[in-house]
C-alpha atoms as a PDB file:
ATOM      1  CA  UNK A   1       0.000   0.000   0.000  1.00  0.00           C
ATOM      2  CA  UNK A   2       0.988   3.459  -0.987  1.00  0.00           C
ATOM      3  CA  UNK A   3       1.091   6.149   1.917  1.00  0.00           C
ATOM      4  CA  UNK A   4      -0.041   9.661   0.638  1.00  0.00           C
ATOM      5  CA  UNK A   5       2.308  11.933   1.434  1.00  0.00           C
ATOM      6  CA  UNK A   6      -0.034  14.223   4.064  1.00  0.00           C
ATOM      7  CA  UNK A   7      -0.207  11.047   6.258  1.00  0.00           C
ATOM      8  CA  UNK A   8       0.603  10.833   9.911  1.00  0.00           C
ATOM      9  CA  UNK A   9       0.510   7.806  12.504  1.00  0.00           C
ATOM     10  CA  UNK A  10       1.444   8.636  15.716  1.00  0.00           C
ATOM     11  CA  UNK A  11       1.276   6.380  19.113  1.00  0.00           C
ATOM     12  CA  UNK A  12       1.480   8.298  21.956  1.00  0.00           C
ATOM     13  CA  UNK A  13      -0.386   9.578  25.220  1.00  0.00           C
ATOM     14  CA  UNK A  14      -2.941  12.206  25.987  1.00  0.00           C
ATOM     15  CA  UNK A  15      -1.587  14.251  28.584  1.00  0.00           C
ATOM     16  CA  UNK A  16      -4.015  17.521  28.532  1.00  0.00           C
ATOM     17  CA  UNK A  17      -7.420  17.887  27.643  1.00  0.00           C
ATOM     18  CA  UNK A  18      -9.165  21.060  27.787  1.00  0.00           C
ATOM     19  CA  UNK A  19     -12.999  21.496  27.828  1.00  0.00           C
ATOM     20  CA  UNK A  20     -14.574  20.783  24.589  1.00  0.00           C
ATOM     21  CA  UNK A  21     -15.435  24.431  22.470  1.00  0.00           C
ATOM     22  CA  UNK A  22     -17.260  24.928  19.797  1.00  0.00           C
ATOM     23  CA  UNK A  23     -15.765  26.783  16.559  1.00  0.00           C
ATOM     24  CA  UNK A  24     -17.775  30.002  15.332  1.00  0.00           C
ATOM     25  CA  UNK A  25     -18.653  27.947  12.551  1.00  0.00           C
ATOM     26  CA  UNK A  26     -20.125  25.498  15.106  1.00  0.00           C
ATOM     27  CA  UNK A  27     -17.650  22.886  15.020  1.00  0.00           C
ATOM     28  CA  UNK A  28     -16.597  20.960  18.292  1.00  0.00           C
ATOM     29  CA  UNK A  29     -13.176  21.709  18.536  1.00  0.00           C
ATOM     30  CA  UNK A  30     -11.179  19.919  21.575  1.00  0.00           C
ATOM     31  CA  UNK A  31      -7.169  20.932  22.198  1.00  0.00           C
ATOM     32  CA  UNK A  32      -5.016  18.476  23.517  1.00  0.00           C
ATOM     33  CA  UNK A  33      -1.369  17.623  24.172  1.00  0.00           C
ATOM     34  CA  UNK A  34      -0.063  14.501  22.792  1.00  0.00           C
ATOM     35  CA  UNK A  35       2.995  12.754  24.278  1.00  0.00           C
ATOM     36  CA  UNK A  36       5.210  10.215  22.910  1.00  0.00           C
ATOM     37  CA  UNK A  37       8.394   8.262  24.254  1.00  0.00           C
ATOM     38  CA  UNK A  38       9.985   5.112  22.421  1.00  0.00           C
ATOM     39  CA  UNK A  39      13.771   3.646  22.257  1.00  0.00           C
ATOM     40  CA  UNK A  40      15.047   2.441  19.294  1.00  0.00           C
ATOM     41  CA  UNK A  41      18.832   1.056  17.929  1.00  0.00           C
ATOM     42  CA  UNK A  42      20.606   3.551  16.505  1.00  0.00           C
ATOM     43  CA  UNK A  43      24.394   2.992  15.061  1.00  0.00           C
ATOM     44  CA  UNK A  44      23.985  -0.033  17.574  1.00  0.00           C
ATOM     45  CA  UNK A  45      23.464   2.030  20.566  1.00  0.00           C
ATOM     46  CA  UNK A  46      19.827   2.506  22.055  1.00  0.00           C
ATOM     47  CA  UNK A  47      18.263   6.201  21.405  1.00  0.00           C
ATOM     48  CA  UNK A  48      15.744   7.544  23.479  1.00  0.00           C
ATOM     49  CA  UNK A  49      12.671   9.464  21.905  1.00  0.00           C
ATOM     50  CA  UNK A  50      10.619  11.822  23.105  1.00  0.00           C
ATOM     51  CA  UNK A  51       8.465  14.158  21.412  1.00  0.00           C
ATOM     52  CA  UNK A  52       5.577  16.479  22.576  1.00  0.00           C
ATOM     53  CA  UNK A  53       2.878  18.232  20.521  1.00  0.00           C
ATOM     54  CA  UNK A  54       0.126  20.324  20.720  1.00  0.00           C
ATOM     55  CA  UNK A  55      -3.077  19.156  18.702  1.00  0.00           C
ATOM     56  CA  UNK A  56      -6.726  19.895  17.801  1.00  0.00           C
ATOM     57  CA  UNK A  57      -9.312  17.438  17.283  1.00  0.00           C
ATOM     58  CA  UNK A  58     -12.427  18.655  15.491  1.00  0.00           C
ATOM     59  CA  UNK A  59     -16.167  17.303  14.545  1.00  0.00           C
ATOM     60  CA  UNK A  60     -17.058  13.533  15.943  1.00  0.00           C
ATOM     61  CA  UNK A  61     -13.253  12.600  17.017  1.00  0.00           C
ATOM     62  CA  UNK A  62     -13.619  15.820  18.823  1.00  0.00           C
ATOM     63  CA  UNK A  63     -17.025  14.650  20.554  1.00  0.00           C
ATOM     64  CA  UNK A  64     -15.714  11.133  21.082  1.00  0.00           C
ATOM     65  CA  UNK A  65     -13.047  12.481  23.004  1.00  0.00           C
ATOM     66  CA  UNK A  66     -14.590  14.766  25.169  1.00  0.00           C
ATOM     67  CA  UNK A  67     -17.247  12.141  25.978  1.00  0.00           C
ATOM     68  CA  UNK A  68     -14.786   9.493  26.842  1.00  0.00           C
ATOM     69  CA  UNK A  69     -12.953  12.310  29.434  1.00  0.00           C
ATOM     70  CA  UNK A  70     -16.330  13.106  30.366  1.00  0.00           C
ATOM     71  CA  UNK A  71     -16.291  14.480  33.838  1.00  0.00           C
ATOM     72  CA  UNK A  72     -12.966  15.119  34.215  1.00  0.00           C
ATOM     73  CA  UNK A  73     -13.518  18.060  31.494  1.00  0.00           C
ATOM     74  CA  UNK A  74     -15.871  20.048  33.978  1.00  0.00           C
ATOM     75  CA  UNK A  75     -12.497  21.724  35.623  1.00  0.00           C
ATOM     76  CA  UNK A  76     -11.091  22.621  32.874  1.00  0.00           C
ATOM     77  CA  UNK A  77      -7.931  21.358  31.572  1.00  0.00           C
ATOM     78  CA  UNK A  78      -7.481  17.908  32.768  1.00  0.00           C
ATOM     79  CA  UNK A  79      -3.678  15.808  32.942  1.00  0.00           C
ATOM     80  CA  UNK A  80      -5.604  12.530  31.319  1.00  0.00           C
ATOM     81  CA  UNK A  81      -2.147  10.386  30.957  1.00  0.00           C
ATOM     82  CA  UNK A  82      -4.574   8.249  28.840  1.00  0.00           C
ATOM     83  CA  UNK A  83      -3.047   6.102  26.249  1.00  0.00           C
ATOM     84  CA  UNK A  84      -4.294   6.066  23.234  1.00  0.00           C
ATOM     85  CA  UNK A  85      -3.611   5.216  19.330  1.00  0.00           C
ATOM     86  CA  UNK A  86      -4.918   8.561  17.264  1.00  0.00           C
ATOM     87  CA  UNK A  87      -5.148   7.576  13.743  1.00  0.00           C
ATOM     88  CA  UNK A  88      -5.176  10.864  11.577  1.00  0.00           C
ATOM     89  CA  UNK A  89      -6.134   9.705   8.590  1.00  0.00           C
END
């Protein structure tokens, strides 16, 4: 199978979760912070990785989200340390 090139996978945790907002279009728009750590061989030595990134999650995924942090969301920003597979396709 052929990836397109505007194609992202990406394992890693939810960290934050703020409360779920609406766009002024109307669109359910949830922010979140995404977390990832792996090791992997590199030049025969093992390399940590760590990456952190700020995301947006609109429409149903947006929804879906919010419902499974449910009432966690009614403070605010959350720390979820949830993990999760987010498939961005």
């Amino acid at each position: 199978m052929i990836t397109p090139s505007n194609w992202l996978d990406l394992t890693a945790c939810i960290t934050e979760v703020d409360a779920l907002r609406y766009t002024p279009a109307g669109l359910p728009a949830l922010n979140l912070r995404l977390e990832h750590a792996s090791e992997l061989i590199e030049a025969g030595q093992p390399r940590q990785v760590k990456a952190g990134v700020k995301a947006v999650a609109f429409g149903v995924l947006a929804e879906r989200l919010a419902k499974r942090f449910g009432a966690a969301l009614g403070a605010g920003t959350v720390r979820a340390m949830q993990s999760a597979v987010l498939n961005l396709r």
